[in-house]
PDB file of N, CA and C in Angstrom:
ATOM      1  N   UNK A   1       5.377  11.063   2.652  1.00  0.00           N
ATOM      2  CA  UNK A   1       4.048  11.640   2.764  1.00  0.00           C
ATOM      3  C   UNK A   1       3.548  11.336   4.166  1.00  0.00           C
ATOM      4  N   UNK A   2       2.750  12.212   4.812  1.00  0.00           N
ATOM      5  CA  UNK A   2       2.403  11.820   6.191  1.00  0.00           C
ATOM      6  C   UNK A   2       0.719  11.291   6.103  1.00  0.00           C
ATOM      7  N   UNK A   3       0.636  11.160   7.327  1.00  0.00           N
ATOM      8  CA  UNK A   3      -0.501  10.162   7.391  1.00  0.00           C
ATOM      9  C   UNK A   3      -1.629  10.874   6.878  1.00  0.00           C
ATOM     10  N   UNK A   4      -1.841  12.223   7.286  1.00  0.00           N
ATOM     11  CA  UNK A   4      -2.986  13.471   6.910  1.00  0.00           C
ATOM     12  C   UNK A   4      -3.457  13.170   5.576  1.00  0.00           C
ATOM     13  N   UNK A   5      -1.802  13.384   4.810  1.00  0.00           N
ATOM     14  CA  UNK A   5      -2.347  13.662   3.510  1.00  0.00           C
ATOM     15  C   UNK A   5      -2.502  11.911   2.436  1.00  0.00           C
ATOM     16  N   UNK A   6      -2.154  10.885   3.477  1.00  0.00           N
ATOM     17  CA  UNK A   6      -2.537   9.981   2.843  1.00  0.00           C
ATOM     18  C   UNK A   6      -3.683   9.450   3.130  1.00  0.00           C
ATOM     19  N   UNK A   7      -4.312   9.427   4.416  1.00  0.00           N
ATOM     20  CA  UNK A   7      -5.858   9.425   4.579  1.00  0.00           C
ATOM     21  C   UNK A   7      -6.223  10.067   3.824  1.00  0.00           C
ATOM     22  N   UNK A   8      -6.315  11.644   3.942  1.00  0.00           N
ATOM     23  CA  UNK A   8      -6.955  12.407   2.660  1.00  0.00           C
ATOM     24  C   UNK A   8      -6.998  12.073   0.948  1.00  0.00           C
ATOM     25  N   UNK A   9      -6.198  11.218   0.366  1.00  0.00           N
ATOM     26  CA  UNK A   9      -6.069  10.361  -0.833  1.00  0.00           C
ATOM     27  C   UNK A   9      -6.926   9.416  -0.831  1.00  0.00           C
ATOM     28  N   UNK A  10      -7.175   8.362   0.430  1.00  0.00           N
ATOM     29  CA  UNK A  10      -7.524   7.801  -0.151  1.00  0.00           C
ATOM     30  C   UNK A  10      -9.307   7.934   0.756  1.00  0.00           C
ATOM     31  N   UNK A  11      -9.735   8.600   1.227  1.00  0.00           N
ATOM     32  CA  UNK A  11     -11.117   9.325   1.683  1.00  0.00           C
ATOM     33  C   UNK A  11     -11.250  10.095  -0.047  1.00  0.00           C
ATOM     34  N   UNK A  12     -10.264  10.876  -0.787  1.00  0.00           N
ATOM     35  CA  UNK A  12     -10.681  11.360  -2.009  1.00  0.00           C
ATOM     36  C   UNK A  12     -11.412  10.130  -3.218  1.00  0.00           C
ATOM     37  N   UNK A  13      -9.969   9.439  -3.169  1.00  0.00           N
ATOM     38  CA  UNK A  13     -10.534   7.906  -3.766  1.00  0.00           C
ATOM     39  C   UNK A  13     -11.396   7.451  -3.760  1.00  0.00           C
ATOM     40  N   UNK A  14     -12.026   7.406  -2.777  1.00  0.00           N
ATOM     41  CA  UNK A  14     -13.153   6.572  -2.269  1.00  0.00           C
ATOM     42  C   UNK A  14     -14.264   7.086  -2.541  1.00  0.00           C
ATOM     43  N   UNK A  15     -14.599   8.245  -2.201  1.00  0.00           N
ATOM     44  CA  UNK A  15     -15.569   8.756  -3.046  1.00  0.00           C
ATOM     45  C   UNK A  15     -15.867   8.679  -4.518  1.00  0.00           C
ATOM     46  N   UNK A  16     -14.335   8.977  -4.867  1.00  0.00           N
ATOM     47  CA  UNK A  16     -14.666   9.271  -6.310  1.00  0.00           C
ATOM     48  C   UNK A  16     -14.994   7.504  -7.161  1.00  0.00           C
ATOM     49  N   UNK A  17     -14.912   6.544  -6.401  1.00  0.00           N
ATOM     50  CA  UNK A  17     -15.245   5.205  -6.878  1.00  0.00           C
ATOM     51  C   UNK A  17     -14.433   4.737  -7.404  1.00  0.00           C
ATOM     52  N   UNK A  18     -13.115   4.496  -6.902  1.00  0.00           N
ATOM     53  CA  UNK A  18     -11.902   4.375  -7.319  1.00  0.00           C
ATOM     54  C   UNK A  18     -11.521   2.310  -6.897  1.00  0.00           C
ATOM     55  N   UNK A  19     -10.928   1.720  -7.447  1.00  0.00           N
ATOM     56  CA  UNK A  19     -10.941   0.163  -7.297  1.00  0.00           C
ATOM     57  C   UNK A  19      -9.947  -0.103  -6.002  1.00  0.00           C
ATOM     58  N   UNK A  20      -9.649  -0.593  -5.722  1.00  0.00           N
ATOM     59  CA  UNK A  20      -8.768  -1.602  -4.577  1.00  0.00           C
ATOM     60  C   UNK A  20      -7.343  -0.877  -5.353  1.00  0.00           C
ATOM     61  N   UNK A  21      -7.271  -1.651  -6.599  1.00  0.00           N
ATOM     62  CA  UNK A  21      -6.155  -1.398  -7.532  1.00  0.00           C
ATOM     63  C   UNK A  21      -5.724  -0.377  -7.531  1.00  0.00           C
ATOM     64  N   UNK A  22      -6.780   0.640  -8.227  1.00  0.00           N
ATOM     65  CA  UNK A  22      -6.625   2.174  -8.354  1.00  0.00           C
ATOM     66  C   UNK A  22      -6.363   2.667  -7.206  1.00  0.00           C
ATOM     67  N   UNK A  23      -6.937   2.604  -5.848  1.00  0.00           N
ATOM     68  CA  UNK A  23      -6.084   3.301  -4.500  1.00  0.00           C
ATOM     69  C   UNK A  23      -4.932   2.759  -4.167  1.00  0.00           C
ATOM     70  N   UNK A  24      -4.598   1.429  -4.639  1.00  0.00           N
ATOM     71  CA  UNK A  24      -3.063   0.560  -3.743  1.00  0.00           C
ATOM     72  C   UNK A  24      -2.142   1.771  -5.043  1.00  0.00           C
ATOM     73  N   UNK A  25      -2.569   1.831  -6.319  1.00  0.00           N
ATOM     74  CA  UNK A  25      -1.420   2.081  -7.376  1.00  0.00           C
ATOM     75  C   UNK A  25      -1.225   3.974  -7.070  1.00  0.00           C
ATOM     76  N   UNK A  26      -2.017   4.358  -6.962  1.00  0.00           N
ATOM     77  CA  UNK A  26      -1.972   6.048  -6.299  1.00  0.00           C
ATOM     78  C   UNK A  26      -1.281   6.179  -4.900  1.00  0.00           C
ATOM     79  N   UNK A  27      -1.105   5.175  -4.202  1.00  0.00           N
ATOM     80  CA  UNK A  27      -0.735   5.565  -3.165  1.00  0.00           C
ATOM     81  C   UNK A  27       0.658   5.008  -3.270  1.00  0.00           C
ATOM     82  N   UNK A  28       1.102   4.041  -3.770  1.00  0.00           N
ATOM     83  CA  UNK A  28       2.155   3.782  -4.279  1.00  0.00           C
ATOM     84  C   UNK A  28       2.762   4.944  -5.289  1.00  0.00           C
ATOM     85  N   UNK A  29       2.456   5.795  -6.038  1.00  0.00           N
ATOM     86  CA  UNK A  29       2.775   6.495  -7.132  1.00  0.00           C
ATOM     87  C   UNK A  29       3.093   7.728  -5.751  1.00  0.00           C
ATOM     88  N   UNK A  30       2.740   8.230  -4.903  1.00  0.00           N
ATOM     89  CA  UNK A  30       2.618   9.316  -3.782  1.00  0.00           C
ATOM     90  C   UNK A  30       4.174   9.054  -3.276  1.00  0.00           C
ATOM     91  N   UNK A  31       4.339   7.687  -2.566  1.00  0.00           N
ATOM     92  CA  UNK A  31       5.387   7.180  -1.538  1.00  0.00           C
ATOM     93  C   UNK A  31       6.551   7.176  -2.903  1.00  0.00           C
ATOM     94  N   UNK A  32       6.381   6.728  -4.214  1.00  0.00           N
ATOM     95  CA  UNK A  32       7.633   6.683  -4.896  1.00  0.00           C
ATOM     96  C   UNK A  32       7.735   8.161  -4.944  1.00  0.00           C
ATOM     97  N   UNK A  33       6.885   9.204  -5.180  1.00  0.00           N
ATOM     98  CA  UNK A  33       7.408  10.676  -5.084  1.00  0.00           C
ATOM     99  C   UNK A  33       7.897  11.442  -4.603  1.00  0.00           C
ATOM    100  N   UNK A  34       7.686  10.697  -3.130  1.00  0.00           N
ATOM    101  CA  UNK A  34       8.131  11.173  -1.870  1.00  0.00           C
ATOM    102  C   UNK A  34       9.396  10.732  -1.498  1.00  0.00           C
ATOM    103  N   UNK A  35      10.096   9.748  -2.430  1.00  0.00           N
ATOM    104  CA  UNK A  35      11.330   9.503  -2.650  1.00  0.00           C
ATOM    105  C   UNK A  35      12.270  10.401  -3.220  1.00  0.00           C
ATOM    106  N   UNK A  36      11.876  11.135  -4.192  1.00  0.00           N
ATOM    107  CA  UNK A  36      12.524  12.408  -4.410  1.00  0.00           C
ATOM    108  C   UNK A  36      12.786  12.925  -3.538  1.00  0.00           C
ATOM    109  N   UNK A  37      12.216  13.292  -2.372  1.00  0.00           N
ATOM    110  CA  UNK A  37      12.784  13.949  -1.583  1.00  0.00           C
ATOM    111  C   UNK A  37      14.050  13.798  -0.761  1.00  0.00           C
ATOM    112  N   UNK A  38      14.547  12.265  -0.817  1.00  0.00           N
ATOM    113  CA  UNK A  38      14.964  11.631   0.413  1.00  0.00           C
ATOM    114  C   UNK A  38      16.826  12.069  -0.967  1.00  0.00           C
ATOM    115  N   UNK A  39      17.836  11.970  -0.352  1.00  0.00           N
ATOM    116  CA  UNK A  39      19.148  12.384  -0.487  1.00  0.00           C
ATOM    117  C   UNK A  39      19.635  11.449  -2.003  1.00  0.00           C
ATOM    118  N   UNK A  40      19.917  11.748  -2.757  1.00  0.00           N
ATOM    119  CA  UNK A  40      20.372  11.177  -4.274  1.00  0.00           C
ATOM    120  C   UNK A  40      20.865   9.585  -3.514  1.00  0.00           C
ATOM    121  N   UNK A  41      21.621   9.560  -2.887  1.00  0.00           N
ATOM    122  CA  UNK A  41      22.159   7.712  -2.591  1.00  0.00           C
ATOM    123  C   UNK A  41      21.296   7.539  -2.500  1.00  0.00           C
ATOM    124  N   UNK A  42      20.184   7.654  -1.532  1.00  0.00           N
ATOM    125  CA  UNK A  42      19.058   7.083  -1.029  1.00  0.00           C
ATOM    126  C   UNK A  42      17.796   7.035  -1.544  1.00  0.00           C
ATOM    127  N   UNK A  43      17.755   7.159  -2.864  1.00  0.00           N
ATOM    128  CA  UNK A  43      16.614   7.398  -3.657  1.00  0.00           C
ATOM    129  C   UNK A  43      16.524   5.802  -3.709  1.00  0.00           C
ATOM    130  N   UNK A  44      17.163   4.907  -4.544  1.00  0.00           N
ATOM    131  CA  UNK A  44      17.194   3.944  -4.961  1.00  0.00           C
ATOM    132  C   UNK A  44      16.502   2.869  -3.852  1.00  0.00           C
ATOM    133  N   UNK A  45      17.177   2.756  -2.867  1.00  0.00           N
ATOM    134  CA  UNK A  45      16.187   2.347  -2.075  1.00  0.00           C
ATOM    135  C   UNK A  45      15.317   2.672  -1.591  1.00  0.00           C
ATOM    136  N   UNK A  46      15.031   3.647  -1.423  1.00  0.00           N
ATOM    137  CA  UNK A  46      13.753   4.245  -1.445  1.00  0.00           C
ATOM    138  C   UNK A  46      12.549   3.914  -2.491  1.00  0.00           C
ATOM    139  N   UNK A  47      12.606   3.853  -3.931  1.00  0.00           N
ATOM    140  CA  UNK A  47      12.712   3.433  -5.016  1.00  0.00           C
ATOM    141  C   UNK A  47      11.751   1.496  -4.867  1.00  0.00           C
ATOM    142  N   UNK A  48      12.664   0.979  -4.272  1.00  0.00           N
ATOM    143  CA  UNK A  48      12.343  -0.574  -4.293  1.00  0.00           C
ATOM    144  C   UNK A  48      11.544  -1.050  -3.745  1.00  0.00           C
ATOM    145  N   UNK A  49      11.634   0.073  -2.362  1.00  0.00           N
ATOM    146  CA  UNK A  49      10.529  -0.469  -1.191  1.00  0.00           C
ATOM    147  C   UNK A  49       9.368  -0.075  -1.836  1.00  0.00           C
ATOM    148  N   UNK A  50       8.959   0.263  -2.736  1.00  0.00           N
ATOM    149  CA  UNK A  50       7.762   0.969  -3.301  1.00  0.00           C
ATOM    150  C   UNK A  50       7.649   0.230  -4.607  1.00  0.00           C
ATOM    151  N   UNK A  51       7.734  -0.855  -5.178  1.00  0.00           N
ATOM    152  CA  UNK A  51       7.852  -1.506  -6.506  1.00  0.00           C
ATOM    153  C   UNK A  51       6.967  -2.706  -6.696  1.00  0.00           C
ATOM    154  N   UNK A  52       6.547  -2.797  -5.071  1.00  0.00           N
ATOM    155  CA  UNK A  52       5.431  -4.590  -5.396  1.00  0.00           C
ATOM    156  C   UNK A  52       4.196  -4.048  -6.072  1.00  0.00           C
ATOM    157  N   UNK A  53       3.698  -5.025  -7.166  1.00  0.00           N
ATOM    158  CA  UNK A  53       2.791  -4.715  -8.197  1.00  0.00           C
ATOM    159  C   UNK A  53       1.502  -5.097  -6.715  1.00  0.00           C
ATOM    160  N   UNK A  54       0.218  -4.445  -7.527  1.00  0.00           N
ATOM    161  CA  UNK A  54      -1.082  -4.860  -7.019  1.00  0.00           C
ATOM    162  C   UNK A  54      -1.195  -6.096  -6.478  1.00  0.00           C
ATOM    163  N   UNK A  55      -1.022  -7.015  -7.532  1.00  0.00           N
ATOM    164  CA  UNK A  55      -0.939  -8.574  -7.851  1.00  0.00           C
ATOM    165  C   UNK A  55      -0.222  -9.144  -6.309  1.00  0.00           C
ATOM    166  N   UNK A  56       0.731  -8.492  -6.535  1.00  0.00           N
ATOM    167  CA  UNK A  56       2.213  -9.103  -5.552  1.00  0.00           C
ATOM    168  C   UNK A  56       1.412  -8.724  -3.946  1.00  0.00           C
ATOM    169  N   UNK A  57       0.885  -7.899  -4.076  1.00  0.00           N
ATOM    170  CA  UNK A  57       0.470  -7.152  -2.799  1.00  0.00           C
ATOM    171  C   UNK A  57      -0.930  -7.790  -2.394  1.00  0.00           C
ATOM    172  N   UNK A  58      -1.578  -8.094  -3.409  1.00  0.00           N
ATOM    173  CA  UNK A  58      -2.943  -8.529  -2.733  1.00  0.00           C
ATOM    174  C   UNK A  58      -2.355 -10.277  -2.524  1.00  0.00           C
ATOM    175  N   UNK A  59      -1.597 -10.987  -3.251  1.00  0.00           N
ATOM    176  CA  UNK A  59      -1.370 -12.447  -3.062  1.00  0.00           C
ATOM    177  C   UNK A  59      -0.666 -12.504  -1.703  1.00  0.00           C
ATOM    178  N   UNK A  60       0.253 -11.797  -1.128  1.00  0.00           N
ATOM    179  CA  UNK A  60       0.818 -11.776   0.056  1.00  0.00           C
ATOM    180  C   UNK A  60      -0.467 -11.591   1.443  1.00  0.00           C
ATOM    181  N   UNK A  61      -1.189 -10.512   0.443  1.00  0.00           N
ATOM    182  CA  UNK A  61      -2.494  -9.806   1.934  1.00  0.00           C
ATOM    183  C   UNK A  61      -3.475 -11.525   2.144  1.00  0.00           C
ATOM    184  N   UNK A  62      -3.214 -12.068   0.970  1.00  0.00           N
ATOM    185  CA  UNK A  62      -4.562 -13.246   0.999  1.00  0.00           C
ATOM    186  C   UNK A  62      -3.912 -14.410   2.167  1.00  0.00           C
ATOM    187  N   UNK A  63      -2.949 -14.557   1.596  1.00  0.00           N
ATOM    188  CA  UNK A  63      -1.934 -15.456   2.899  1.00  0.00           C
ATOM    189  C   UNK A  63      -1.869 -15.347   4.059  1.00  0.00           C
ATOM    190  N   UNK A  64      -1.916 -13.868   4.461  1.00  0.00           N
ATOM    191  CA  UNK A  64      -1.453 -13.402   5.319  1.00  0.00           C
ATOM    192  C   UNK A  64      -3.003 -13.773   6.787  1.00  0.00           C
ATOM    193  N   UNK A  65      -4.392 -13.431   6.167  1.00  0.00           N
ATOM    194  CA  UNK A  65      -5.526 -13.512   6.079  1.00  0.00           C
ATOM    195  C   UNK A  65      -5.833 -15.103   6.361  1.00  0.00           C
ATOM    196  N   UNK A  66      -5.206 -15.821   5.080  1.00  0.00           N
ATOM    197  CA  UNK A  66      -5.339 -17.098   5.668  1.00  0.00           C
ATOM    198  C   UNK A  66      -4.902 -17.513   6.914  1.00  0.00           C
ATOM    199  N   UNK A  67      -3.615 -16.915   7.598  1.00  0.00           N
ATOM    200  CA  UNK A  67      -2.757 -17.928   8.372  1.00  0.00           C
ATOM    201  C   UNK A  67      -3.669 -17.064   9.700  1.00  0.00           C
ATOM    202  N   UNK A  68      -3.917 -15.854   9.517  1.00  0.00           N
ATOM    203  CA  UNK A  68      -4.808 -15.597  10.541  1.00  0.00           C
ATOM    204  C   UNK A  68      -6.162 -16.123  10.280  1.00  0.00           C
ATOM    205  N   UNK A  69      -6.863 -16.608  10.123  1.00  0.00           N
ATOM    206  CA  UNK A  69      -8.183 -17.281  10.199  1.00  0.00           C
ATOM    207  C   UNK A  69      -7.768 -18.906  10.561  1.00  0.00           C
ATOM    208  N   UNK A  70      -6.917 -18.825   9.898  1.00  0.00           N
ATOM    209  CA  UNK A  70      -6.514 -20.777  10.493  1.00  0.00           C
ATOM    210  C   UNK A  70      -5.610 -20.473  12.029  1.00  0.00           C
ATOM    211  N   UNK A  71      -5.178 -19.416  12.461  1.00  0.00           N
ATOM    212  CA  UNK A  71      -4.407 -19.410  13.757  1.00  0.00           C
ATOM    213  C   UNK A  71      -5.661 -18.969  14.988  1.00  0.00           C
ATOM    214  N   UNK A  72      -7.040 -18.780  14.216  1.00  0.00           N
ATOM    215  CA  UNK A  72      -8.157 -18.920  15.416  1.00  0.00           C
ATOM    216  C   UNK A  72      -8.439 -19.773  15.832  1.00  0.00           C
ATOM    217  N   UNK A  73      -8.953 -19.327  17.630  1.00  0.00           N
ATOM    218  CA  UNK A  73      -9.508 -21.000  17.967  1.00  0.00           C
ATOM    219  C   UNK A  73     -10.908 -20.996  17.409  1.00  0.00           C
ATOM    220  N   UNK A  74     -11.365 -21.855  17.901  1.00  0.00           N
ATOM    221  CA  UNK A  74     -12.939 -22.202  17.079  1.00  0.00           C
ATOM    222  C   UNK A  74     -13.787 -21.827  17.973  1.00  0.00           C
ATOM    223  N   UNK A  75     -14.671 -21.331  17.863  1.00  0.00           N
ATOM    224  CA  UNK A  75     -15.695 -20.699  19.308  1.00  0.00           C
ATOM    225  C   UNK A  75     -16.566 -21.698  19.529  1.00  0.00           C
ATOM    226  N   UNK A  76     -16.435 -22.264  20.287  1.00  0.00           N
ATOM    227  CA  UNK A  76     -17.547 -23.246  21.047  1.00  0.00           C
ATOM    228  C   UNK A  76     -18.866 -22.492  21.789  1.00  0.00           C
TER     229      UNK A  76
END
């Protein structure tokens, strides 16, 4: 899927009052579809890269968040 029509998903989302959850799991459901497209071997991986739950995805983003807020200097 290209960038157009995935901005446009989730600008739709957003309006319509859609959760954190509900846009990470739609846009995930888009990119696994868009795996169909890609050559029968290559589905499968295609397939995996697209499989981390909400959960999995926001616990990695929180870490990630942490190590940048602790890798600031302190503003004097």
């Amino acid at each position: 899927m290209n960038i157009q029509k995935t901005a446009f998903v989730v600008v739709i989302a957003g309006l319509a009052g859609c959760t954190n959850k509900q846009l990470y799991q739609g846009m995930m459901q888009n990119r696994q579809h868009a795996c169909l497209q890609e050559l029968p071997q290559d589905q499968e991986a295609c397939f995996k890269r697209y499989e981390m739950s909400f959960e999995e995805y926001q616990q990695i983003r929180q870490q990630a968040q942490q190590q940048v807020e602790t890798a600031k200097p302190e503003k004097q």
